[in-house]
Structures are given as structure tokens and as C-alpha cells.
C-alpha atoms as a PDB file:
ATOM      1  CA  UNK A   1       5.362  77.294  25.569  1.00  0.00           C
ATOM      2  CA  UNK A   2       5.444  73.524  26.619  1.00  0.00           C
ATOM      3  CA  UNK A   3       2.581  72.602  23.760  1.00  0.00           C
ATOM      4  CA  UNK A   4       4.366  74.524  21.069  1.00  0.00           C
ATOM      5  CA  UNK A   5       7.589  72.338  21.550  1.00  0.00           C
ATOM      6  CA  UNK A   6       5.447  69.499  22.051  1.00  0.00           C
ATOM      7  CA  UNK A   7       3.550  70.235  18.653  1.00  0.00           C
ATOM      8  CA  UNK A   8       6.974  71.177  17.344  1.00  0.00           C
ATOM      9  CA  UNK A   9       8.445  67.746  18.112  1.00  0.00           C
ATOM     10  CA  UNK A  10       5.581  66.102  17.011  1.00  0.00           C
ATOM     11  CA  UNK A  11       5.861  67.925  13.789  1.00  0.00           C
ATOM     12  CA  UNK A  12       9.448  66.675  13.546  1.00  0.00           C
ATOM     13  CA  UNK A  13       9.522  63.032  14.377  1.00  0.00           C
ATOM     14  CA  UNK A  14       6.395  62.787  11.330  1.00  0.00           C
ATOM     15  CA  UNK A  15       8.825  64.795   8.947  1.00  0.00           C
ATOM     16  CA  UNK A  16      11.621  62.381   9.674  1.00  0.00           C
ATOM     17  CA  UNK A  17       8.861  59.489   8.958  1.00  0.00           C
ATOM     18  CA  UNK A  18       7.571  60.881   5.798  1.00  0.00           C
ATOM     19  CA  UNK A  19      11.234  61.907   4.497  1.00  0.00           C
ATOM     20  CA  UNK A  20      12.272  58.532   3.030  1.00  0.00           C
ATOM     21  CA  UNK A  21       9.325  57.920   1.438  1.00  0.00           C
ATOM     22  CA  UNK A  22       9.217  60.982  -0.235  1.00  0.00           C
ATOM     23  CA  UNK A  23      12.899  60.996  -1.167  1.00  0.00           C
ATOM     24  CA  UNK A  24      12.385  57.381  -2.522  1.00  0.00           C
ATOM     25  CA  UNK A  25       9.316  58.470  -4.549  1.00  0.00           C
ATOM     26  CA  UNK A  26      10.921  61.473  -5.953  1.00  0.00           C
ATOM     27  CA  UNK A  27      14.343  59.393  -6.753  1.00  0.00           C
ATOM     28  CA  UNK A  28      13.731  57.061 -10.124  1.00  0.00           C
ATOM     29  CA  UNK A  29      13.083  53.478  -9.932  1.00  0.00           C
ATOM     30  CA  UNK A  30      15.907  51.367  -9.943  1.00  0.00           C
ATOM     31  CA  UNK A  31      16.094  48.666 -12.324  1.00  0.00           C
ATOM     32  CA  UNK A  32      15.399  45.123 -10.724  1.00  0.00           C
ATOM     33  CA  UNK A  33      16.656  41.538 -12.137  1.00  0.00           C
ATOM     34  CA  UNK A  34      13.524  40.828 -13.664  1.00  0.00           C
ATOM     35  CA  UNK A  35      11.791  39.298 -16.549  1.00  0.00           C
ATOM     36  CA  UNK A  36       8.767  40.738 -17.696  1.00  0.00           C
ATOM     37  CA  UNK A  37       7.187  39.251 -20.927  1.00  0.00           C
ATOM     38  CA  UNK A  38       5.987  43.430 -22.224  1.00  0.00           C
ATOM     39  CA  UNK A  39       9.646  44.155 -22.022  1.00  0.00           C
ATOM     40  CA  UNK A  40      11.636  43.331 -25.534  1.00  0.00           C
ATOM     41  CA  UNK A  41      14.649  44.032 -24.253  1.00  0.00           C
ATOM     42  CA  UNK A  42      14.134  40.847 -22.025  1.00  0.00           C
ATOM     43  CA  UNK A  43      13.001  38.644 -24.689  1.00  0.00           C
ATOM     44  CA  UNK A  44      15.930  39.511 -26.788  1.00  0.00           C
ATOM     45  CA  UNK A  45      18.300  39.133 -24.363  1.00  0.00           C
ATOM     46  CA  UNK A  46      16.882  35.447 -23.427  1.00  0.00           C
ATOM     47  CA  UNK A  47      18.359  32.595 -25.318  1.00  0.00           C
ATOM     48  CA  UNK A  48      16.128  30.026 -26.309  1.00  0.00           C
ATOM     49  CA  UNK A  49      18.672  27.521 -24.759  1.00  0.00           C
ATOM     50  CA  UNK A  50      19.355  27.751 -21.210  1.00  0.00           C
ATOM     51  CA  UNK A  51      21.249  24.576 -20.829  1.00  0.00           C
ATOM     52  CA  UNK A  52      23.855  24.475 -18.001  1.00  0.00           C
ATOM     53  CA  UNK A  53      23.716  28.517 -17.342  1.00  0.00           C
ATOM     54  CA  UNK A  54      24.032  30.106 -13.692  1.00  0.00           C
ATOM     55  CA  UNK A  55      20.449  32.097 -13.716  1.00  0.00           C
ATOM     56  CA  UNK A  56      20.668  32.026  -9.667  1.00  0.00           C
ATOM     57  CA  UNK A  57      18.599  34.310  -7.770  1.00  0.00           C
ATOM     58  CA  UNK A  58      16.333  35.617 -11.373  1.00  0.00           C
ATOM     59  CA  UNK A  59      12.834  36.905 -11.177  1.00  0.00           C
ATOM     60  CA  UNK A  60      10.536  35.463 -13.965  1.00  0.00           C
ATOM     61  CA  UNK A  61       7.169  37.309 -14.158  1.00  0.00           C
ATOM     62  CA  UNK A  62       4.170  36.217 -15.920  1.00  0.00           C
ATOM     63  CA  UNK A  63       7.190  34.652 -18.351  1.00  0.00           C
ATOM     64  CA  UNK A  64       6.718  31.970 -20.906  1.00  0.00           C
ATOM     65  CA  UNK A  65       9.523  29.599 -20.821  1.00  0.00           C
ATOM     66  CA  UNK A  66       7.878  26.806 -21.801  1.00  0.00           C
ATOM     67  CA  UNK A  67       9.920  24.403 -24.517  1.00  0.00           C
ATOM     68  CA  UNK A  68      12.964  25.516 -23.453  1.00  0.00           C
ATOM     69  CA  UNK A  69      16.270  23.645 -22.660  1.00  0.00           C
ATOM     70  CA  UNK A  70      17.052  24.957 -18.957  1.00  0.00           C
ATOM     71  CA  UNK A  71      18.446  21.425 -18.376  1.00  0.00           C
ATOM     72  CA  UNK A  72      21.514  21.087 -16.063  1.00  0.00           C
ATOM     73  CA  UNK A  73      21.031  24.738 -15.149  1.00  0.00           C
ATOM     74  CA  UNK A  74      21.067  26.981 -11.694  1.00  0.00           C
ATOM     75  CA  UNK A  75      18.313  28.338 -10.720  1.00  0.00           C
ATOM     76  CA  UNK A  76      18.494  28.412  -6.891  1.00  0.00           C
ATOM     77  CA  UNK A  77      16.994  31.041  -5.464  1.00  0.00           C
ATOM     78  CA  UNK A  78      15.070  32.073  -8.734  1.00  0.00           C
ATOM     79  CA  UNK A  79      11.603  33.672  -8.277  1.00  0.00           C
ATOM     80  CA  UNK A  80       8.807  32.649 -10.554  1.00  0.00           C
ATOM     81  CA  UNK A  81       5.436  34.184 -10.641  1.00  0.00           C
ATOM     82  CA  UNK A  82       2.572  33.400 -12.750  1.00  0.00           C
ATOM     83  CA  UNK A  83       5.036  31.850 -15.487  1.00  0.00           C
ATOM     84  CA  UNK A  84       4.611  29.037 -17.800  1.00  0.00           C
ATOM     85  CA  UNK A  85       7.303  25.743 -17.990  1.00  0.00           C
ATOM     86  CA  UNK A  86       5.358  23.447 -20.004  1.00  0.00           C
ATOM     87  CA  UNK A  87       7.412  21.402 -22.068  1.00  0.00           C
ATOM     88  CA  UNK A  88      10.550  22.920 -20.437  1.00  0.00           C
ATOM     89  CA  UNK A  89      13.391  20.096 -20.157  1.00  0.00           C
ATOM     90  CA  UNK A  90      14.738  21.134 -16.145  1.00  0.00           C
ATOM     91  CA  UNK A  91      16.484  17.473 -16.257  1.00  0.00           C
ATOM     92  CA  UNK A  92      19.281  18.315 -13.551  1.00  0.00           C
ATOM     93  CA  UNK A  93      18.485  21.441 -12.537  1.00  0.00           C
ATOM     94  CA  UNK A  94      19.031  23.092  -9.300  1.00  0.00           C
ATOM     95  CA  UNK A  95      15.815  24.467  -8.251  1.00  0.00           C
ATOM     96  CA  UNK A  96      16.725  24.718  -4.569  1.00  0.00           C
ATOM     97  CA  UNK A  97      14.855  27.560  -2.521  1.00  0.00           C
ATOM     98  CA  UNK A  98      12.696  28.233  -5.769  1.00  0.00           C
ATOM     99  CA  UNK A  99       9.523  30.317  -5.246  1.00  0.00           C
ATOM    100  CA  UNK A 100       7.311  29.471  -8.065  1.00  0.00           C
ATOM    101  CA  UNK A 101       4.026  30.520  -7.203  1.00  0.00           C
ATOM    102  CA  UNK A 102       0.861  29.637  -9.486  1.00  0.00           C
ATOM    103  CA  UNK A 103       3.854  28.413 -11.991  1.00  0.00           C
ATOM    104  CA  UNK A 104       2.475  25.767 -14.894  1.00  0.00           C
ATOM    105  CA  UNK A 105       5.571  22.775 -15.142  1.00  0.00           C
ATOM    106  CA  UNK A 106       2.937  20.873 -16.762  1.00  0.00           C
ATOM    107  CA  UNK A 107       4.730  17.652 -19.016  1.00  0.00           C
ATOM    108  CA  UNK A 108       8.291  19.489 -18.400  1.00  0.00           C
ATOM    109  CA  UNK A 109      11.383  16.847 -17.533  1.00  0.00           C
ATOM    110  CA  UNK A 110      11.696  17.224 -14.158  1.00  0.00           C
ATOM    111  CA  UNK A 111      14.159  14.073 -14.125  1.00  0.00           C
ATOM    112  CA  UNK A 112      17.035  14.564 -11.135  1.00  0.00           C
ATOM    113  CA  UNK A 113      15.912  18.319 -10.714  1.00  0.00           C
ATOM    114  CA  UNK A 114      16.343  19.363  -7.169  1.00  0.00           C
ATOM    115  CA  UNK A 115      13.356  21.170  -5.563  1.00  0.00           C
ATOM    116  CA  UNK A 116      14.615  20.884  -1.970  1.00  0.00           C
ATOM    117  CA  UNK A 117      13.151  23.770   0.161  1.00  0.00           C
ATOM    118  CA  UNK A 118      11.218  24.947  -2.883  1.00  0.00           C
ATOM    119  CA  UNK A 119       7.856  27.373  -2.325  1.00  0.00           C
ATOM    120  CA  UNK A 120       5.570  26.107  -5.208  1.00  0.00           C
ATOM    121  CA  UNK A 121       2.137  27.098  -4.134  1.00  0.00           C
ATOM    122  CA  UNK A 122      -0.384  26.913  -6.494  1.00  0.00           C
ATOM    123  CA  UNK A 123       1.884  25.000  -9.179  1.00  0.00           C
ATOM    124  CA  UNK A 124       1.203  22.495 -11.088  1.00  0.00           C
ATOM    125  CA  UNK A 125       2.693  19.337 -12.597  1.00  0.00           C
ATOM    126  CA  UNK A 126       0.205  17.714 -14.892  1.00  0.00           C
ATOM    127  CA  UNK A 127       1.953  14.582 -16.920  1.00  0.00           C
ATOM    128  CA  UNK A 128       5.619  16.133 -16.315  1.00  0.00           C
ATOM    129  CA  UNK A 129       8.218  13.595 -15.704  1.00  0.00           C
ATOM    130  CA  UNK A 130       9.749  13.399 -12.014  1.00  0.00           C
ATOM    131  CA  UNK A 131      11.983  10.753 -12.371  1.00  0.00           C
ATOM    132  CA  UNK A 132      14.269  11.122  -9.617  1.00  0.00           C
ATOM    133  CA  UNK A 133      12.976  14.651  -8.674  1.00  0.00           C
ATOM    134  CA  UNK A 134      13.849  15.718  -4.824  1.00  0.00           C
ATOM    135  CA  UNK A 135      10.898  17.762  -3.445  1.00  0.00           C
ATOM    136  CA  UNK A 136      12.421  17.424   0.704  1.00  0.00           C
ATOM    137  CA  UNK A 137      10.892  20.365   2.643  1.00  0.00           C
ATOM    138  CA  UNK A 138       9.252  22.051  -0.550  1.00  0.00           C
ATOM    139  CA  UNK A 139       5.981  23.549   0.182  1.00  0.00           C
ATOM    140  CA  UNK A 140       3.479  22.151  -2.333  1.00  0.00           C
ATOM    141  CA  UNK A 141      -0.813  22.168  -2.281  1.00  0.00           C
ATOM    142  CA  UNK A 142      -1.976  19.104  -0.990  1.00  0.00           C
ATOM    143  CA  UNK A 143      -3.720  18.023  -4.254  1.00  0.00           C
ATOM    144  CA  UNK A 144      -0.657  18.649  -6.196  1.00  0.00           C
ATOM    145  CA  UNK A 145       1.141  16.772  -3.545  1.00  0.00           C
ATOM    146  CA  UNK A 146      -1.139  13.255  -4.012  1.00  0.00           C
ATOM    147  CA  UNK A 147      -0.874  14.364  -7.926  1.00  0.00           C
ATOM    148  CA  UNK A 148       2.717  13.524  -7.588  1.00  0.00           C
ATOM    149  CA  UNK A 149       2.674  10.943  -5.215  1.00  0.00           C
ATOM    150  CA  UNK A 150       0.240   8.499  -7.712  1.00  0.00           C
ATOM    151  CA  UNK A 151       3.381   8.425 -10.174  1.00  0.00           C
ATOM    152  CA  UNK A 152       6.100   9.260  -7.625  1.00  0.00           C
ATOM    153  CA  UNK A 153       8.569   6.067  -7.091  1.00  0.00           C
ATOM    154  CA  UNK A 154      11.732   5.766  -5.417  1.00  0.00           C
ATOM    155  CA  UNK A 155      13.693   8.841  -3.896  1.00  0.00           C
ATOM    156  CA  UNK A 156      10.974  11.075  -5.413  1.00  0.00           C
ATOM    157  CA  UNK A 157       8.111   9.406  -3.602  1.00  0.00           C
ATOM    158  CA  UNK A 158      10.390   9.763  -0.649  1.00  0.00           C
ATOM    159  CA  UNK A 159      11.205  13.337  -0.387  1.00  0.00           C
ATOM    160  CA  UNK A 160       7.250  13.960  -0.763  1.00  0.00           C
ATOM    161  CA  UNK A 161       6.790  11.772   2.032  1.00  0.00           C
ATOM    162  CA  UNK A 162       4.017   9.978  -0.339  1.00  0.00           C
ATOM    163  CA  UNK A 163       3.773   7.270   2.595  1.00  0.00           C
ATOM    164  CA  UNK A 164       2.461   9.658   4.979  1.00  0.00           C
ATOM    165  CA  UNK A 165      -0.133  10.709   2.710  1.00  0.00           C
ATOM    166  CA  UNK A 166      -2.286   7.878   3.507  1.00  0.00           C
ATOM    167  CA  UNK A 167      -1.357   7.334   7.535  1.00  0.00           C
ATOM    168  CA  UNK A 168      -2.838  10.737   8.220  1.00  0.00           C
ATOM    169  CA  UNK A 169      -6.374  10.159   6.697  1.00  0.00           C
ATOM    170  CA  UNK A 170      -8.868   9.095   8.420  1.00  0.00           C
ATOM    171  CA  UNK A 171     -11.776   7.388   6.347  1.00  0.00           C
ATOM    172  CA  UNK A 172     -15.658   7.624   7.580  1.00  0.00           C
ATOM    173  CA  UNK A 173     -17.352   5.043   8.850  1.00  0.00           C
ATOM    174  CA  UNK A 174     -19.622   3.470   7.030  1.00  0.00           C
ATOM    175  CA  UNK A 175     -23.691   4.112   7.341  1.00  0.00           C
ATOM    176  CA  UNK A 176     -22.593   5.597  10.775  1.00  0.00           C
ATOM    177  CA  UNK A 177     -22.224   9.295  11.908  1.00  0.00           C
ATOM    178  CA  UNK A 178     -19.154   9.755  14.119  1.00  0.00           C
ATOM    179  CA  UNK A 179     -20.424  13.002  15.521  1.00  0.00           C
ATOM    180  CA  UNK A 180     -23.689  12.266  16.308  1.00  0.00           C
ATOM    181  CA  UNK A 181     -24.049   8.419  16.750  1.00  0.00           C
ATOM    182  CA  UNK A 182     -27.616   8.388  16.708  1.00  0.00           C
ATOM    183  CA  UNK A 183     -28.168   9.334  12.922  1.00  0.00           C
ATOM    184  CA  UNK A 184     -27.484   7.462   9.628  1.00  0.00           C
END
């Protein structure tokens, strides 16, 4: 009697596991804040000037933004995967808490555009324009990182913390082997 309610509870407790799952694959998909380049709807709905609008907290996937006018606008919060900015004017835009992962900003105008606690892993910057650009405590690759600091003056070069590049490396010696002294 004692292993049939133990089976029986057993039996239970995975039921109770298993029901939400089921329930939430049975239930239809509920329609997330997203931009997704296959869906029309999406492109139609997207003006081709941004300028000064309150996109907070907006998911752009695989999306092509590039030449557009998102100047002056909100996009704290935003979520950006796989998407392409080239060309984009972001001059004053709030880009705070960003996630823009493997994101091309490549010759945008990143002029006064606040990146503070942005995630932009595997992003890149070629030739854009950073004029004033705050990067504090945004998580960046190192390469992109010394990218930006060769052009980065000012408050930019700053908030990269471009002068601690350069204090943490440590340069070989020359003709001599640090780890094993005896070799050339």
C-alpha cells in the first residue's frame, strides 16, 4: 500500500511539473514587441524617420535600420540582435542599457549618444563618428574597445577608460624569454 501512494505521489508532483508546459504549448503564442525583417507588417509600420520618437524597451531582430534618422530618439532598454545601423544618424540618442549584440553601427553619428551600461558584444563601429559618445560601464570586445579608443577624445575617451588601455599591458622583453630565462 505504502509504494502505491508513493508511486501515486510521484505520479502527481511530475503532472503538476509537466502541466504548464503543456498548457503553454497548447495556448497560442502571444505576440512579442518585436521587429522581424520577414514580417511586412513591421516594415510598414516603421517610418523611415525615427527622429525624437520614444522606441524604449523595442526588440530589433536581424533588422536593417541602417540610413535612418533615429537622432534625438529613446531607445533605452531596446534589444538589438544581429541588426544593421550603418549610416544611421543616433546623434543624441539615449541608448542607455542597450543590448546590441553582433549589431553593425559602422560610419553611423554616434555624436552625444549615450551608451552608458550598454551590452554591445560583438558590435562594431568601423569609421562611425563618436563625438561626444558616453560608453561608462558598457560592455564592449576588447578590439572594438582600442578601435574606439585610437579616435576617442575628450569625455568619450573617458567613459572607455582609453587610458587604462595601455597601463594594463605588459610588453615582452626583448630577445629574452620571461618564462624560461635560459632561451632566446
Amino acid at each position: 500500500m505504502a509504494s502505491i501512494i508513493s508511486s501515486l505521489k510521484r505520479s502527481l508532483s511530475k503532472l503538476l511539473i509537466l502541466l504548464p508546459v503543456i498548457l503553454g504549448l497548447t495556448i497560442s503564442p502571444f505576440a512579442a514587441n518585436a521587429l522581424y525583417p520577414s514580417d511586412p507588417s513591421s516594415v510598414d509600420a516603421l517610418d523611415t524617420s525615427l527622429h525624437g520618437q520614444n522606441l524604449q524597451n523595442t526588440e530589433y531582430v536581424k533588422y536593417d535600420l541602417s540610413g535612418r534618422d533615429l537622432g534625438d530618439a529613446d531607445l533605452s532598454g531596446s534589444y538589438f540582435s544581429v541588426s544593421n545601423l550603418k549610416n544611421a544618424n543616433l546623434s543624441g540618442a539615449n541608448m542607455q542599457n542597450v543590448i546590441a549584440y553582433a549589431t553593425r553601427f559602422d560610419n553611423a553619428d554616434l555624436t552625444n549618444a549615450n551608451f552608458s551600461g550598454a551590452d554591445l558584444l560583438k558590435s562594431y563601429f568601423n569609421g562611425a563618428t563618436i563625438d561626444g559618445t558616453n560608453f561608462t560601464d558598457a560592455v564592449l570586445d576588447l578590439p572594438q574597445i582600442k578601435s574606439l579608443c585610437e579616435r576617442a577624445t575628450g569625455q568619450t575617451a573617458e567613459s572607455l577608460s582609453c587610458s587604462d588601455l595601455n597601463q594594463s599591458y605588459v610588453p615582452a622583453s626583448k630577445g629574452k624569454n620571461g618564462f624560461n630565462p635560459n632561451t632566446k
